[in-house]
PDB file of N, CA and C in Angstrom:
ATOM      1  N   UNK A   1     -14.231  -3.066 -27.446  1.00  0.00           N
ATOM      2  CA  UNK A   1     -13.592  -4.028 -28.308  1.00  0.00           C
ATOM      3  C   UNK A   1     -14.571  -4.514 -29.365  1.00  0.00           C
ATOM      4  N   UNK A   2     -14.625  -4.512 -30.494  1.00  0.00           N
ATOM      5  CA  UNK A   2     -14.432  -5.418 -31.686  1.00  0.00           C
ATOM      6  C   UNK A   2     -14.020  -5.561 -32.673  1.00  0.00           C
ATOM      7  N   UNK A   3     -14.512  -7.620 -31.934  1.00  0.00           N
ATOM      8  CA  UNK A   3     -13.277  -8.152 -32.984  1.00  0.00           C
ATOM      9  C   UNK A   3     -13.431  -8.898 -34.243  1.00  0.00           C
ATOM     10  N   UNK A   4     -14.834  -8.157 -34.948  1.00  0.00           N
ATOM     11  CA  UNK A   4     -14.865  -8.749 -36.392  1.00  0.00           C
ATOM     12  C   UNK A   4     -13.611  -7.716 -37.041  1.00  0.00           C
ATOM     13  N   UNK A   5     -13.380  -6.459 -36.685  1.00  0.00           N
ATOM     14  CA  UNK A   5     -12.735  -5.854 -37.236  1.00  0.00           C
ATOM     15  C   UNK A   5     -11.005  -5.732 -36.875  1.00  0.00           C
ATOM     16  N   UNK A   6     -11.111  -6.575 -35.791  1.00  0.00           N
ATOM     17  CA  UNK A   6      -9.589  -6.248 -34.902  1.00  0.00           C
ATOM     18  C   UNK A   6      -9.461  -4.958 -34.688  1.00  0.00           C
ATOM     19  N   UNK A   7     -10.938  -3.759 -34.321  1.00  0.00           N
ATOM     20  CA  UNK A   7     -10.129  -2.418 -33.447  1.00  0.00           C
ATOM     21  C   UNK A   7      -9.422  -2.526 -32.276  1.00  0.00           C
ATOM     22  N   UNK A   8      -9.707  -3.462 -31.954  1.00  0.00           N
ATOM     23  CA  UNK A   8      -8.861  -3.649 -30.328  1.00  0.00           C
ATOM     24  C   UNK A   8      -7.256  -3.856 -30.498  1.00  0.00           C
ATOM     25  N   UNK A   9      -7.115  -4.237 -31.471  1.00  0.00           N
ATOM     26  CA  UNK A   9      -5.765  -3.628 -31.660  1.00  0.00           C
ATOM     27  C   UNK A   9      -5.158  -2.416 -32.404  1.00  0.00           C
ATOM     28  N   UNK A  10      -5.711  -1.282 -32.316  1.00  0.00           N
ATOM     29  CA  UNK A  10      -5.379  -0.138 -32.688  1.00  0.00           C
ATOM     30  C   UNK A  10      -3.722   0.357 -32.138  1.00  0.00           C
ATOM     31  N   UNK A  11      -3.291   0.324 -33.260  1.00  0.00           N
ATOM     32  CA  UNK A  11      -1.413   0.225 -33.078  1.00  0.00           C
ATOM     33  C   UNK A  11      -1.415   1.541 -33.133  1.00  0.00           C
ATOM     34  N   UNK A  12      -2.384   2.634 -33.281  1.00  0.00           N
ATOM     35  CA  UNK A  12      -2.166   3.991 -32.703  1.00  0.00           C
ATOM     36  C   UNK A  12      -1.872   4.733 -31.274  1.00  0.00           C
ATOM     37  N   UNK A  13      -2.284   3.631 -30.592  1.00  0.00           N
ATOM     38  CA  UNK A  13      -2.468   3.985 -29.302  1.00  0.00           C
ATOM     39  C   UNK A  13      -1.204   3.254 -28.790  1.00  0.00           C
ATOM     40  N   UNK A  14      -0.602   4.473 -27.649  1.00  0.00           N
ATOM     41  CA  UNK A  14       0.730   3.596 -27.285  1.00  0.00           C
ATOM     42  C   UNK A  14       0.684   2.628 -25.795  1.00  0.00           C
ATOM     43  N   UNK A  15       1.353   1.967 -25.673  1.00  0.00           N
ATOM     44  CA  UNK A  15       1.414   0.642 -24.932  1.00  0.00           C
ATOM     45  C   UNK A  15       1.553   1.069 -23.559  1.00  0.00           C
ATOM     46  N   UNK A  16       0.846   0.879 -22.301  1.00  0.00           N
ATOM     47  CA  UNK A  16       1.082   1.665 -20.766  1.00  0.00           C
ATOM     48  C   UNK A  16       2.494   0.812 -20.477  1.00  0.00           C
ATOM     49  N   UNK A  17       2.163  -0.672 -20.400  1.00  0.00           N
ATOM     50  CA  UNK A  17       3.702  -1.167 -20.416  1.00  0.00           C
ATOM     51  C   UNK A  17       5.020  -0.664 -20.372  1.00  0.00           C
ATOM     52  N   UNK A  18       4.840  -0.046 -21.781  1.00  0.00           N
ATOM     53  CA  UNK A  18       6.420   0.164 -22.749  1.00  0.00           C
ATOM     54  C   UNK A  18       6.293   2.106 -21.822  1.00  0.00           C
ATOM     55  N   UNK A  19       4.831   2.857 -21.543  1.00  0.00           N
ATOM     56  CA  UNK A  19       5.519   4.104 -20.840  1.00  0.00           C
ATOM     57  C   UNK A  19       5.658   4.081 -19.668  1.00  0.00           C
ATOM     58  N   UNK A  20       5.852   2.896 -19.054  1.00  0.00           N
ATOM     59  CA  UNK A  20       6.130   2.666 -17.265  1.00  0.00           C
ATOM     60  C   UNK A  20       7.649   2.657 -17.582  1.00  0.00           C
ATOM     61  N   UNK A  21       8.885   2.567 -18.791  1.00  0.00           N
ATOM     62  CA  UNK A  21       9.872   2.477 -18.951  1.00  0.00           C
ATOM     63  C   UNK A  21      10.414   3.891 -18.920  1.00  0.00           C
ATOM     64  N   UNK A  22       9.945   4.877 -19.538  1.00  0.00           N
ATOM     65  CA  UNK A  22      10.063   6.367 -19.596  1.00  0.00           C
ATOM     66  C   UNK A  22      11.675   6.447 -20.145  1.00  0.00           C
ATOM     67  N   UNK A  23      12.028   5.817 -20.719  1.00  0.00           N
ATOM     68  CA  UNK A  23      13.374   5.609 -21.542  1.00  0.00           C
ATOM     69  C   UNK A  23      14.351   5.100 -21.055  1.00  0.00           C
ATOM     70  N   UNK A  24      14.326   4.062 -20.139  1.00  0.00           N
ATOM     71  CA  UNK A  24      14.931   3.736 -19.279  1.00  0.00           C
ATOM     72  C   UNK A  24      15.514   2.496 -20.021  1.00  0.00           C
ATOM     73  N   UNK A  25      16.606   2.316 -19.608  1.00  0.00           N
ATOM     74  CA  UNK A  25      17.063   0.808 -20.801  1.00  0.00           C
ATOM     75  C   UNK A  25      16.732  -0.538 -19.504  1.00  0.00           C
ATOM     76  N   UNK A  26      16.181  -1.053 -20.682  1.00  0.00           N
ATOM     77  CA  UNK A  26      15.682  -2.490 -20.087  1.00  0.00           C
ATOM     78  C   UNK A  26      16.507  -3.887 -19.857  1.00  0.00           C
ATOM     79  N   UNK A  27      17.411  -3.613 -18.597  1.00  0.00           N
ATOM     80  CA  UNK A  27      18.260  -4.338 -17.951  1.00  0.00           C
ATOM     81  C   UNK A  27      17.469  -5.749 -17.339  1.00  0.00           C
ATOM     82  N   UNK A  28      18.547  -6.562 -17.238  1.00  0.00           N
ATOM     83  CA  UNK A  28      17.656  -7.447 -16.421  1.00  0.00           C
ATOM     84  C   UNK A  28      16.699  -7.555 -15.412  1.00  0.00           C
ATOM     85  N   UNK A  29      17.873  -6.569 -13.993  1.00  0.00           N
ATOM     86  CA  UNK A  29      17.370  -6.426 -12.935  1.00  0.00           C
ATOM     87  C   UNK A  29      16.074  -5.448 -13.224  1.00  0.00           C
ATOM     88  N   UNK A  30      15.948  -4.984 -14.117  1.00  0.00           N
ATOM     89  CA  UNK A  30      14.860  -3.676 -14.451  1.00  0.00           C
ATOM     90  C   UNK A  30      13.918  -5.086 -14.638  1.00  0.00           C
ATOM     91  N   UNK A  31      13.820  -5.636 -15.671  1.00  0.00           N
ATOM     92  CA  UNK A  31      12.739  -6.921 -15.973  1.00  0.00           C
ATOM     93  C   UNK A  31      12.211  -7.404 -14.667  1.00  0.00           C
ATOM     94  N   UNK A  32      13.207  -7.983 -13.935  1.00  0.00           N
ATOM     95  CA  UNK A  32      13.034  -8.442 -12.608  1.00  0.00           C
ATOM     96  C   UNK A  32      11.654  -7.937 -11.521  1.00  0.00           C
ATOM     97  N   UNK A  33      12.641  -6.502 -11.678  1.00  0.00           N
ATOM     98  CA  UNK A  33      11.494  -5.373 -10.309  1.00  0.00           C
ATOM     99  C   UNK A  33      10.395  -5.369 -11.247  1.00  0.00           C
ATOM    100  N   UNK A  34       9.833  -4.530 -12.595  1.00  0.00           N
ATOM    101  CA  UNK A  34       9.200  -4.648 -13.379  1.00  0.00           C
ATOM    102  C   UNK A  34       7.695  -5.858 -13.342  1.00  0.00           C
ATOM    103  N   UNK A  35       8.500  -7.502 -13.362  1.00  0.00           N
ATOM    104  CA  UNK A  35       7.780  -8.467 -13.216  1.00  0.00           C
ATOM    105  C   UNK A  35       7.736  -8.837 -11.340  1.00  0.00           C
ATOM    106  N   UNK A  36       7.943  -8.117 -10.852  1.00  0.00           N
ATOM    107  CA  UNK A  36       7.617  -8.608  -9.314  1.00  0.00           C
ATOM    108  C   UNK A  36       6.520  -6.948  -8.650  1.00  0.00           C
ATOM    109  N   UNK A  37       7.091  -6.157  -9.813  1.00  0.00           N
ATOM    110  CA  UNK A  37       6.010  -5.289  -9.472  1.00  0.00           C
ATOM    111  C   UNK A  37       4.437  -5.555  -9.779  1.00  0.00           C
ATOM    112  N   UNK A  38       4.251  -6.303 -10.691  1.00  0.00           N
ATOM    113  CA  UNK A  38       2.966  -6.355 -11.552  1.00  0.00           C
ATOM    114  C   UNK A  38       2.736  -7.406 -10.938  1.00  0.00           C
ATOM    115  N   UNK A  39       3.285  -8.302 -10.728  1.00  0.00           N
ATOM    116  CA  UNK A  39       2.621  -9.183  -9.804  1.00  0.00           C
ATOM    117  C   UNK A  39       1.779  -9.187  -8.714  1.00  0.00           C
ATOM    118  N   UNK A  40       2.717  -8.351  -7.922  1.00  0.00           N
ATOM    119  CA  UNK A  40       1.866  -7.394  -6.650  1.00  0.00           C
ATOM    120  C   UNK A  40       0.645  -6.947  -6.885  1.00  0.00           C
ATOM    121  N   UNK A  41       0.495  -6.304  -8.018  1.00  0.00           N
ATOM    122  CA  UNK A  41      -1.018  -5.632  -8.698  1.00  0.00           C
ATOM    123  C   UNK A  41      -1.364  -6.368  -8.989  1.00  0.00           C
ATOM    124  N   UNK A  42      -1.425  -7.765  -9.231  1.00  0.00           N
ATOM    125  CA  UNK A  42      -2.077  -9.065  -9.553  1.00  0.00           C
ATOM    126  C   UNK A  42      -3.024  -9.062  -8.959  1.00  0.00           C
ATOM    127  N   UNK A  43      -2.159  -9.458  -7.475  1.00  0.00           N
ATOM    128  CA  UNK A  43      -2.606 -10.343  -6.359  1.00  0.00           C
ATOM    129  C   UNK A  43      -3.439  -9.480  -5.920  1.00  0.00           C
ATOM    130  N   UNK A  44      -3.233  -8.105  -5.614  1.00  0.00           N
ATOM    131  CA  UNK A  44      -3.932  -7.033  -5.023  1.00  0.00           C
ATOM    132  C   UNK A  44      -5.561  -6.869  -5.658  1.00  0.00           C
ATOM    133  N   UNK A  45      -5.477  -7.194  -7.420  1.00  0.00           N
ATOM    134  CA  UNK A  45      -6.362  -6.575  -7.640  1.00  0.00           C
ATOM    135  C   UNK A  45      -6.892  -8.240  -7.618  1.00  0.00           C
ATOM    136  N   UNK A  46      -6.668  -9.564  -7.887  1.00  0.00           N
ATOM    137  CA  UNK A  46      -7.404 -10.365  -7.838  1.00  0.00           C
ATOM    138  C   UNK A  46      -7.899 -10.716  -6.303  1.00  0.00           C
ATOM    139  N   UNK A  47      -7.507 -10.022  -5.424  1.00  0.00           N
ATOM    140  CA  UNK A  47      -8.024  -9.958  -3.731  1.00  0.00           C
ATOM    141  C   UNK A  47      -9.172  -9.508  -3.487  1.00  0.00           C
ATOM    142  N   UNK A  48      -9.087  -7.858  -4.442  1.00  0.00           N
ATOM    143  CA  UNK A  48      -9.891  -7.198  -4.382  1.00  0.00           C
ATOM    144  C   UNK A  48     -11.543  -7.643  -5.203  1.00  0.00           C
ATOM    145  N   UNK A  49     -11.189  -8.468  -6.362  1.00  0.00           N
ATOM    146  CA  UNK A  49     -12.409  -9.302  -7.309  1.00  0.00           C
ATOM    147  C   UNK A  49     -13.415 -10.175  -6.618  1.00  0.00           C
ATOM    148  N   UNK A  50     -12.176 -10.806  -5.495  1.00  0.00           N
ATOM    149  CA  UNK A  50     -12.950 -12.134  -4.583  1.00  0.00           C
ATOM    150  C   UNK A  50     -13.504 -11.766  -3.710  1.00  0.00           C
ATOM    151  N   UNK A  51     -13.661 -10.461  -3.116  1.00  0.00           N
ATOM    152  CA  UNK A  51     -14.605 -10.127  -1.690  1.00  0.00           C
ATOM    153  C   UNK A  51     -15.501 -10.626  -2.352  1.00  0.00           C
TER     154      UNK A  51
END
């Protein structure tokens, strides 16, 4: 990253987010699992920080 120049936002590169969708239309219940999935990887990986 830097950010005198803002490369860290290089809008070339595409979003992991938006390809965990794989064209899938973004329903509620999709939002739902989506945000209870990442959560899980939250907790998991902030578990894993605190040993």
């Amino acid at each position: 990253m830097h950010y005198g120049s803002c490369s860290f936002l290089d809008r070339s590169r595409p979003l992991p987010a938006f390809q965990k969708l794989e064209n899938q239309p973004l329903t509620p219940e999709m939002s739902l699992q989506i945000l209870h999935d990442e959560k899980q990887q939250i907790a998991e990986t902030m578990s894993f920080l605190s040993r």
